[in-house]
C-alpha atoms as a PDB file:
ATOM      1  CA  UNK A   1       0.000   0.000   0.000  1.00  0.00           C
ATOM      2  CA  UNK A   2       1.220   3.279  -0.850  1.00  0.00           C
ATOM      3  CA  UNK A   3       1.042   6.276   1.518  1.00  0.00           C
ATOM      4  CA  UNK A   4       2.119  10.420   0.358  1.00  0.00           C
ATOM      5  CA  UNK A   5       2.315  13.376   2.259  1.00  0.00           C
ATOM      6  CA  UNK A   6       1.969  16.516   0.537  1.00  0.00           C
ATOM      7  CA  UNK A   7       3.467  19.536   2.470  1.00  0.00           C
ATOM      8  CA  UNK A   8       2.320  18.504   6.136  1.00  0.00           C
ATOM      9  CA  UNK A   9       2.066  21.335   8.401  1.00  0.00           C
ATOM     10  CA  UNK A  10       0.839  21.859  12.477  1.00  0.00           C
ATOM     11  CA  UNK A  11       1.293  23.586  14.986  1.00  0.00           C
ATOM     12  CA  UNK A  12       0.117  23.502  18.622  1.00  0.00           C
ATOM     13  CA  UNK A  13      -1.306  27.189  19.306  1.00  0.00           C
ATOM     14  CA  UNK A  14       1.640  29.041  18.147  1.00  0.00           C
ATOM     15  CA  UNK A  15       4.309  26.500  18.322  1.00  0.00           C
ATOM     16  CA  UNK A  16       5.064  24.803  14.818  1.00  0.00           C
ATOM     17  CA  UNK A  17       5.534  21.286  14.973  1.00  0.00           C
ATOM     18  CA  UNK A  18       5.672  19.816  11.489  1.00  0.00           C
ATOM     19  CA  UNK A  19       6.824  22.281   8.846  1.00  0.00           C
ATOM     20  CA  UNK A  20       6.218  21.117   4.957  1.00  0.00           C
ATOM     21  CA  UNK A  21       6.898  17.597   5.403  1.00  0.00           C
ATOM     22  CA  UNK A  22       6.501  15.605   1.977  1.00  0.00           C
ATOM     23  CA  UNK A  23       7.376  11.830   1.179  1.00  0.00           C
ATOM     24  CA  UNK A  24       5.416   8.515  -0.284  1.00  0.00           C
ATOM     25  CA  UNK A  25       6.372   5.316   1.130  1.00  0.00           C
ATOM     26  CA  UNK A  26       6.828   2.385  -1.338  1.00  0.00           C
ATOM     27  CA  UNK A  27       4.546  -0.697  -1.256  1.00  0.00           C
ATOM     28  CA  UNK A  28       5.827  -3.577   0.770  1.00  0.00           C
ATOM     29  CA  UNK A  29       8.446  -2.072   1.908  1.00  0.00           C
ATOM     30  CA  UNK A  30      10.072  -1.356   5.511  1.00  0.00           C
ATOM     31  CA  UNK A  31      10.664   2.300   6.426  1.00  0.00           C
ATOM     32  CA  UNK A  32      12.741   4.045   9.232  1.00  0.00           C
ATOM     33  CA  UNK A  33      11.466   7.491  10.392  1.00  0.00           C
ATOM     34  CA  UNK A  34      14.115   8.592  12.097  1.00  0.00           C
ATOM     35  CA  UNK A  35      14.325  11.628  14.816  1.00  0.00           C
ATOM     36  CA  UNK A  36      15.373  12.552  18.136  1.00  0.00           C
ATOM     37  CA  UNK A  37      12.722  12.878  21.202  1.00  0.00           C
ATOM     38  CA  UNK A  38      10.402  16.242  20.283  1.00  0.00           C
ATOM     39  CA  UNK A  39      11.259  15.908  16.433  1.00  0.00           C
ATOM     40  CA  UNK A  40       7.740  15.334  15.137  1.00  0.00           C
ATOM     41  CA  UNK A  41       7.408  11.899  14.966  1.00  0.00           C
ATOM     42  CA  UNK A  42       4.552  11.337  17.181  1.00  0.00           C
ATOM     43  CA  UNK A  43       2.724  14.134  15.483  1.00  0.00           C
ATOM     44  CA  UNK A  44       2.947  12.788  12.452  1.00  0.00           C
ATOM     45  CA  UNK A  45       1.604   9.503  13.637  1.00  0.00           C
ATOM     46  CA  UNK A  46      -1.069  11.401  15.364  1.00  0.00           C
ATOM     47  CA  UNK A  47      -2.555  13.186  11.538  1.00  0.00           C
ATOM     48  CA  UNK A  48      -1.956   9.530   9.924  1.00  0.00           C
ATOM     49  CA  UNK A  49      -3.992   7.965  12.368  1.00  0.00           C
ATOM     50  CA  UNK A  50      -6.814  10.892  12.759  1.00  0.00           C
ATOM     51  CA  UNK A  51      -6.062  11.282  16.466  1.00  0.00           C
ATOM     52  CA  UNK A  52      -5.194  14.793  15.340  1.00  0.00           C
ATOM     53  CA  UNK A  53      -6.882  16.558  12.894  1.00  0.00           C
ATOM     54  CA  UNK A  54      -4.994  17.500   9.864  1.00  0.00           C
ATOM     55  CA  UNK A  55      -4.474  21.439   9.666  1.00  0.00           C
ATOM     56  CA  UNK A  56      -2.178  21.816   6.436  1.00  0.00           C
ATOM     57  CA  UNK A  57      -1.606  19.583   3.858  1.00  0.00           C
ATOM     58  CA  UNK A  58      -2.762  16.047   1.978  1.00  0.00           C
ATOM     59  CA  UNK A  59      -2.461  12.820   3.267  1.00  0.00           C
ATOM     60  CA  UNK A  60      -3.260  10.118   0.779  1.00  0.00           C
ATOM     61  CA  UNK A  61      -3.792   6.745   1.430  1.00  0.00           C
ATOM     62  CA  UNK A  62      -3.647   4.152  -1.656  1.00  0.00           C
ATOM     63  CA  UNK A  63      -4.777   7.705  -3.799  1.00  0.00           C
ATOM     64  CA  UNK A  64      -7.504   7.866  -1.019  1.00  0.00           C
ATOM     65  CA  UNK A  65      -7.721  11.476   0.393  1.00  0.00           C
ATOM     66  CA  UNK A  66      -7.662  10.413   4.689  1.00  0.00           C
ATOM     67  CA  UNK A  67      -9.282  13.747   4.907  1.00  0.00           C
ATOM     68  CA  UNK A  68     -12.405  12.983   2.220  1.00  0.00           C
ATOM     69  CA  UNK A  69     -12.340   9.559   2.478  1.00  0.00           C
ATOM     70  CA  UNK A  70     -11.591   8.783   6.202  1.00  0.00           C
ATOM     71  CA  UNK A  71     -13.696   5.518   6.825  1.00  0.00           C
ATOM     72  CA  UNK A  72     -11.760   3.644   3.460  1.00  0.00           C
ATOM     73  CA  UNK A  73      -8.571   4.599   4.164  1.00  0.00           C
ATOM     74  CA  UNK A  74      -8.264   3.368   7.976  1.00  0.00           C
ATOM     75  CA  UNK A  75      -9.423   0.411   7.335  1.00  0.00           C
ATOM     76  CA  UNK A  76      -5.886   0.130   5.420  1.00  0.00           C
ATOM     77  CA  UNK A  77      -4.018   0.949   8.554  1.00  0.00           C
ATOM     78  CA  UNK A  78      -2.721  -1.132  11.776  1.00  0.00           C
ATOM     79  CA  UNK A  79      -0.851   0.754  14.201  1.00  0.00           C
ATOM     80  CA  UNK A  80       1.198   0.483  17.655  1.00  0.00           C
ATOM     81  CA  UNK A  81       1.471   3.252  19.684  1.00  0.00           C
ATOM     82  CA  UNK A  82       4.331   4.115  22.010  1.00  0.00           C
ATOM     83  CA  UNK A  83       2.124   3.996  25.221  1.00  0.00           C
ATOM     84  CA  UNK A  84       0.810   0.168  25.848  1.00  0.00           C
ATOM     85  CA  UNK A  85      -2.867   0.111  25.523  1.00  0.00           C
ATOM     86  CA  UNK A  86      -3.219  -3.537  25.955  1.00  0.00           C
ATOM     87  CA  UNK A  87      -5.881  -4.453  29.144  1.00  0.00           C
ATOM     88  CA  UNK A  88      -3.367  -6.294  31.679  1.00  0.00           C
ATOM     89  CA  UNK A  89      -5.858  -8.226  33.554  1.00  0.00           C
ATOM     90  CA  UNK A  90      -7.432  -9.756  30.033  1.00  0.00           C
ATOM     91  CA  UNK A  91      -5.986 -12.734  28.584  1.00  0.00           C
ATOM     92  CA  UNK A  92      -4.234 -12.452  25.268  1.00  0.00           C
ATOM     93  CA  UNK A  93      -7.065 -13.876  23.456  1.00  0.00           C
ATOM     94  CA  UNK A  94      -9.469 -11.667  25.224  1.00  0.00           C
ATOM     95  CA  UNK A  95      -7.516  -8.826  24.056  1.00  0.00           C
ATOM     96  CA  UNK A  96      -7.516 -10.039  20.590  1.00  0.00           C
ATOM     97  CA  UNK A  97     -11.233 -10.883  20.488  1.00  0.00           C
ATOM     98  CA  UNK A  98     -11.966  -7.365  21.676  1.00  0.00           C
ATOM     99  CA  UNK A  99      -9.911  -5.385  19.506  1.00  0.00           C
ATOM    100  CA  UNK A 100     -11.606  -7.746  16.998  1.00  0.00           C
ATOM    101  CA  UNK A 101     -15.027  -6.828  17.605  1.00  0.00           C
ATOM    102  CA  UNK A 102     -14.376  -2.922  17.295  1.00  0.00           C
ATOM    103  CA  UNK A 103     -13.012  -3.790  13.436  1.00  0.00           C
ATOM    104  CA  UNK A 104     -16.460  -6.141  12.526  1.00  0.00           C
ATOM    105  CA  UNK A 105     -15.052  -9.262  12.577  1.00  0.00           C
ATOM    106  CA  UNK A 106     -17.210 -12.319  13.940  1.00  0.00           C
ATOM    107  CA  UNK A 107     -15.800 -14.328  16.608  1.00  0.00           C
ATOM    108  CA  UNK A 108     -15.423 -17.028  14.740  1.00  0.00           C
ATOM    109  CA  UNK A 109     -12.966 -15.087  12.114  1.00  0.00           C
ATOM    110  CA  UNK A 110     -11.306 -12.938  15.017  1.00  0.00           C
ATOM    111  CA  UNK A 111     -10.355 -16.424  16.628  1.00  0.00           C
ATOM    112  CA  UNK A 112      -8.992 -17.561  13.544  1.00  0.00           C
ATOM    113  CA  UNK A 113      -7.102 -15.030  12.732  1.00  0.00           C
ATOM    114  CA  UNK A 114      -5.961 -14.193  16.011  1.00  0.00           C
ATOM    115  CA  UNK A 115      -4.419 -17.682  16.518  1.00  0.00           C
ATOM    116  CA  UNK A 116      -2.346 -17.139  13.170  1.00  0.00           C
ATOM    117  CA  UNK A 117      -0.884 -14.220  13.995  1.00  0.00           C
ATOM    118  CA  UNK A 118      -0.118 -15.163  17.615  1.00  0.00           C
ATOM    119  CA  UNK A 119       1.406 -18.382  15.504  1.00  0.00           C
ATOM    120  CA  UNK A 120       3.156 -15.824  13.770  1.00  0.00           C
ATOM    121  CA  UNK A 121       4.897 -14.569  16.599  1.00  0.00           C
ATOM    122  CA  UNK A 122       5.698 -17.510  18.802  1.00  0.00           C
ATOM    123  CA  UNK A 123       2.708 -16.904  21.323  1.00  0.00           C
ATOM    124  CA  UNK A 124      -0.023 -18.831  20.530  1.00  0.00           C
ATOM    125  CA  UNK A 125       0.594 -20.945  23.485  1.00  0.00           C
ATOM    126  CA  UNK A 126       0.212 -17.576  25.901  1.00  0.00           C
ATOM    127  CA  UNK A 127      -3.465 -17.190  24.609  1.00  0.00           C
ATOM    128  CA  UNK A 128      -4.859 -17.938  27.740  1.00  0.00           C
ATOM    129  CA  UNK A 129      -2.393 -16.554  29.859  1.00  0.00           C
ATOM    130  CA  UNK A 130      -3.055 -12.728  31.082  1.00  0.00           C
ATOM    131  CA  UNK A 131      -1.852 -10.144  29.553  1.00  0.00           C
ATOM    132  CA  UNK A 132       0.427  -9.150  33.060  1.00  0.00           C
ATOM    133  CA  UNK A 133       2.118 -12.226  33.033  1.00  0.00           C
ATOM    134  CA  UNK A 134       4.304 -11.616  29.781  1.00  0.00           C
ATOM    135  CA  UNK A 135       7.416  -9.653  30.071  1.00  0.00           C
ATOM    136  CA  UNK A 136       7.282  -6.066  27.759  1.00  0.00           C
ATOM    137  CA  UNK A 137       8.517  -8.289  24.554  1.00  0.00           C
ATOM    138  CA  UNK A 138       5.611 -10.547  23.916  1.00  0.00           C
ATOM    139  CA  UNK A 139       3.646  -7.554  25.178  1.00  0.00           C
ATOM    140  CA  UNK A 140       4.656  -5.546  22.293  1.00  0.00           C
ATOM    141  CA  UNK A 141       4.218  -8.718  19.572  1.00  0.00           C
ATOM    142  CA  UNK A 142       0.593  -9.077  21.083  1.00  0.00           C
ATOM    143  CA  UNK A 143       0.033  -4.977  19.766  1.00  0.00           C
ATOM    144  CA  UNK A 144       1.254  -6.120  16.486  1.00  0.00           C
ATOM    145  CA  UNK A 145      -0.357  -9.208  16.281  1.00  0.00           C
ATOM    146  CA  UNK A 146      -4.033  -7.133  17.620  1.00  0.00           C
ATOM    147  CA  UNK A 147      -2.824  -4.720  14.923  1.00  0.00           C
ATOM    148  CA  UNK A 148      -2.583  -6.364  12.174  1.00  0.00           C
ATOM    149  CA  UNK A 149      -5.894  -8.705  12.774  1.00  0.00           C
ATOM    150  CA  UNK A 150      -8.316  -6.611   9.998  1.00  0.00           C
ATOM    151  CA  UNK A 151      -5.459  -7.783   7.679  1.00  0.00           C
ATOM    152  CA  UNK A 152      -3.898  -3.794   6.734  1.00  0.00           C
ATOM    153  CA  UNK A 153      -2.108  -3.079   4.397  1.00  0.00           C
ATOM    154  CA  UNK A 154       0.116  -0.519   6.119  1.00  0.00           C
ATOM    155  CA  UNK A 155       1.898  -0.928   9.660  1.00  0.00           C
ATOM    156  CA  UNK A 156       2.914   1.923  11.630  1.00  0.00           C
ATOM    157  CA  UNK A 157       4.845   1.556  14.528  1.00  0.00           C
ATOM    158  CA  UNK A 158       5.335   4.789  17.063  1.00  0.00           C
ATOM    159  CA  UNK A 159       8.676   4.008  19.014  1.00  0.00           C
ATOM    160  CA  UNK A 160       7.579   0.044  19.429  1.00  0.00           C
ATOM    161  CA  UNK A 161      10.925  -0.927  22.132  1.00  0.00           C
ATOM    162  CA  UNK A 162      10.652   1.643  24.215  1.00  0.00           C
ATOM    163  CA  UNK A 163      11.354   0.220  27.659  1.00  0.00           C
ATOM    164  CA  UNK A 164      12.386  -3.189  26.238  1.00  0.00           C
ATOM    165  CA  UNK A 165      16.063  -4.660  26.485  1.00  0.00           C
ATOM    166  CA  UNK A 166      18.694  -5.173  23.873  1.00  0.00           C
ATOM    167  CA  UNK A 167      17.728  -8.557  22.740  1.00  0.00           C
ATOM    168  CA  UNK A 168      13.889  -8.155  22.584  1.00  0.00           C
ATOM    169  CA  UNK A 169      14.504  -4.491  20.509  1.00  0.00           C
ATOM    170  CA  UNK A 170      16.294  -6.939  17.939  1.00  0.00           C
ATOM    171  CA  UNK A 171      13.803  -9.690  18.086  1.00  0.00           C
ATOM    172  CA  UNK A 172      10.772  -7.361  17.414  1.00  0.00           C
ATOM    173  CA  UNK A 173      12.828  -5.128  14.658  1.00  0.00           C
ATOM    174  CA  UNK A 174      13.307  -8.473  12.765  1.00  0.00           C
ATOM    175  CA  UNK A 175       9.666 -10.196  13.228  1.00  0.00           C
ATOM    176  CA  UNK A 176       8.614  -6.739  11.960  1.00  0.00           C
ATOM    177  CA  UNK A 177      11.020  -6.953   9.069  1.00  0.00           C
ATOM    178  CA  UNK A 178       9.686 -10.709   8.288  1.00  0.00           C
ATOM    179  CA  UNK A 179       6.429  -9.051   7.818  1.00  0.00           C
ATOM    180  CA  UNK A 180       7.268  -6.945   4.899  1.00  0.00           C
ATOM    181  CA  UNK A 181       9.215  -9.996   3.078  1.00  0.00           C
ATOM    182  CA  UNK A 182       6.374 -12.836   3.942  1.00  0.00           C
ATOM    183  CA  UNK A 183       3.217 -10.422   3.586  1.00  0.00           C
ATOM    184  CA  UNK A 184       4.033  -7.617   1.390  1.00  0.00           C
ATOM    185  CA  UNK A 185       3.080  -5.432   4.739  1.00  0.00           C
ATOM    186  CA  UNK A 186       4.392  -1.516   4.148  1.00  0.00           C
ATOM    187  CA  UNK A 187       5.876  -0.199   7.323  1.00  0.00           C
ATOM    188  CA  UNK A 188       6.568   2.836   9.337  1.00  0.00           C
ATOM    189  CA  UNK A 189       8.430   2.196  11.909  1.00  0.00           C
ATOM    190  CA  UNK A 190       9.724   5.592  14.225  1.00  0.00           C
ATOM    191  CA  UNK A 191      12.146   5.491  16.045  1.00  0.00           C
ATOM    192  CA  UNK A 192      15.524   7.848  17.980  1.00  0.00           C
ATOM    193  CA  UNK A 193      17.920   4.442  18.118  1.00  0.00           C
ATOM    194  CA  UNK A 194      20.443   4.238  15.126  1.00  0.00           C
ATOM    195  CA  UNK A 195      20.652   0.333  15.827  1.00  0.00           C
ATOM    196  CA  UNK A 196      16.857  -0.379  14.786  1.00  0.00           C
ATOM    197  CA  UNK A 197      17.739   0.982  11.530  1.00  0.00           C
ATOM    198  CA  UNK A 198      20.043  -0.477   8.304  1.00  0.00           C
ATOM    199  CA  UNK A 199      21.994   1.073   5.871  1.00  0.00           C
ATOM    200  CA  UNK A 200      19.276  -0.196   3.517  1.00  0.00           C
ATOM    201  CA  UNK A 201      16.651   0.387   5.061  1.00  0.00           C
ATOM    202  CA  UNK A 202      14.497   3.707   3.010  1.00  0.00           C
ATOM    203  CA  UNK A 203      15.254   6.338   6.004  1.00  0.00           C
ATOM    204  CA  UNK A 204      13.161   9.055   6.595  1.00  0.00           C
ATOM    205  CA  UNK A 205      15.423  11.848   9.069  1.00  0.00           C
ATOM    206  CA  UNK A 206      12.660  14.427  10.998  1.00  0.00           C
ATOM    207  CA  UNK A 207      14.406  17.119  13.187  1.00  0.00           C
ATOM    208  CA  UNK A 208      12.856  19.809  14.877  1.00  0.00           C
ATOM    209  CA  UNK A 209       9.549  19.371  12.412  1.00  0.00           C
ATOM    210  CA  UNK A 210      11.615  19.345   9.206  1.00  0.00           C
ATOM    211  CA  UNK A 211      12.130  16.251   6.760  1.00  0.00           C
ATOM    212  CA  UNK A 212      15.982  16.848   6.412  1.00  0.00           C
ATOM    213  CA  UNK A 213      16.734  13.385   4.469  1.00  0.00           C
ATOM    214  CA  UNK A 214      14.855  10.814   2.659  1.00  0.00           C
ATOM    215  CA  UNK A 215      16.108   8.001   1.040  1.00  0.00           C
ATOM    216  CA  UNK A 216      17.894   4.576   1.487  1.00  0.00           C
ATOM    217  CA  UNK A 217      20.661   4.661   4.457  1.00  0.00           C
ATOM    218  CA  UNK A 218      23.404   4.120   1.992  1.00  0.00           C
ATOM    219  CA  UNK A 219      22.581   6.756  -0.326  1.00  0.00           C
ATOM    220  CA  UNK A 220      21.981   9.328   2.763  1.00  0.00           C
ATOM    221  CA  UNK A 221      24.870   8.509   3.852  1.00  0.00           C
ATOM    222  CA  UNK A 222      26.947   8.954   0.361  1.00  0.00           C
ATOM    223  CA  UNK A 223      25.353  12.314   0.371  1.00  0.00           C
ATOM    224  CA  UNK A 224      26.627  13.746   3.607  1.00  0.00           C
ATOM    225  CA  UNK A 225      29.847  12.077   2.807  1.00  0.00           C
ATOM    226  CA  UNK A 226      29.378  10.449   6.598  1.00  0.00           C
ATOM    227  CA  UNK A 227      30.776   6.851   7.463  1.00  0.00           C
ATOM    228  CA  UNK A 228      27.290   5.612   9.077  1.00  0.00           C
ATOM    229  CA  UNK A 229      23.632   6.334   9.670  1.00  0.00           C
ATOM    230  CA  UNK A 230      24.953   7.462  13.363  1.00  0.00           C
ATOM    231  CA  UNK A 231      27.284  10.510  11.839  1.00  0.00           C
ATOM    232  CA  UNK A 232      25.029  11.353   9.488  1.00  0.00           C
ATOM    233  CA  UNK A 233      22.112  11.691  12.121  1.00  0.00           C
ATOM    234  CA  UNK A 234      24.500  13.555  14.075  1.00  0.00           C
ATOM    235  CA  UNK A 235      25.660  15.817  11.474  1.00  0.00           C
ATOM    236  CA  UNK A 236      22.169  16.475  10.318  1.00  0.00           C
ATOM    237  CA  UNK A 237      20.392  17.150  13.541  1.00  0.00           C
ATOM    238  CA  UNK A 238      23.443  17.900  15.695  1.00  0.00           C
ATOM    239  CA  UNK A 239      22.285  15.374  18.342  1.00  0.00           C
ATOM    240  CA  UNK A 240      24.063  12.675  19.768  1.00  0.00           C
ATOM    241  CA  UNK A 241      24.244   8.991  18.608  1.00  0.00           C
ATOM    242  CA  UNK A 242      21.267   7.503  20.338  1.00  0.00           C
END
């Protein structure tokens, strides 16, 4: 699914907060929005998702306007937030099932295809179990797996490891990678940390509300003449390597 901004714009009361921010993702494809804390990148998620209301600008969703044609173009779209907003004291299942419900789906579907995609992910043997037992990892693949249950087409992902350690980061970066290769799934993935990104990866760089680089790692990087992603970020946005 393919996904263009057109000179993206807001502001909170007099405070800009996006500034003319233009790109299209490509189908099928994983991309890295990349930005230090305050640079946007919640924002952004915010207009793509409706939880803020667009203000300048054109979103367009598969050549659907999200602003004209709201309903159709969401119904394209699984996302995890940066704040958990699974219910702890339900079991995964329960969680799944719930979510289902809110998207149409009958039980009977919402079972099956909540049982694939915990298969998916190595937890369909923590169905049952409460949400509160899992550790923050298989937290986070339970979001994806809820997300992705009305089958989108696009994934977007708002800072998915934060709070998680070094190994489960890597573990969730790659079963998010699968995605794209196995099910053609076109990703958005935000993030500050260098590591969760690849030199060939499609980056996105957002500083301060500004798109200051937009292509694949390498070619960034060939640009700026910079040896990595991590002193190119640094020599773009003047921050230090996350």
């Amino acid at each position: 699914m393919t996904i263009e901004a057109r000179n993206i714009s807001f502001r909170y009361g007099d405070k800009p907060v996006l500034k003319e921010v233009s790109f299209a993702l490509t189908s099928g494809r994983f991309h890295a929005l990349l930005g230090p804390n305050g640079a946007g990148k919640s924002t952004l998620f915010g207009l793509l998702t409706r939880l803020l209301a667009l203000q300048q600008g054109e979103l367009l969703l598969a050549s659907q306007s999200l602003k004209k044609q709201p309903s159709e173009a969401m119904r394209q779209i699984g996302v995890v937030f940066q704040q958990n907003a699974l219910d702890l004291d339900l079991t995964v299942r329960q969680n799944l099932l719930y979510h289902a419900a809110l998207h149409g789906l009958s039980r009977k579907e919402a079972r099956t295809r909540g049982d694939r995609e915990l298969a998916r992910f190595e937890l369909l043997e923590r169905a049952n179990d409460p949400v509160r037992k899992l550790n923050g990892g298989h937290r986070r693949r339970v979001e994806i797996a809820r997300a992705l249950l009305h089958e989108p087409s696009l994934l977007l992902l708002d800072e998915p490891t934060v709070g998680l350690d070094v190994a489960s980061r890597r573990a969730l970066n790659d079963h998010v990678r699968t995605l794209c290769d196995e099910a053609g799934l076109t990703v958005l993935w935000a993030t500050h940390l260098i590591e969760e990104v690849r030199q060939e990866d499609r980056v996105l760089i957002l500083h301060q509300g500004q798109l200051l680089a937009d292509g694949s790692g390498q070619a960034i990087c060939e640009a700026e003449g910079t040896r990595d992603l991590a002193e190119t970020f640094h020599t773009l946005t003047g921050a230090g390597y996350p």
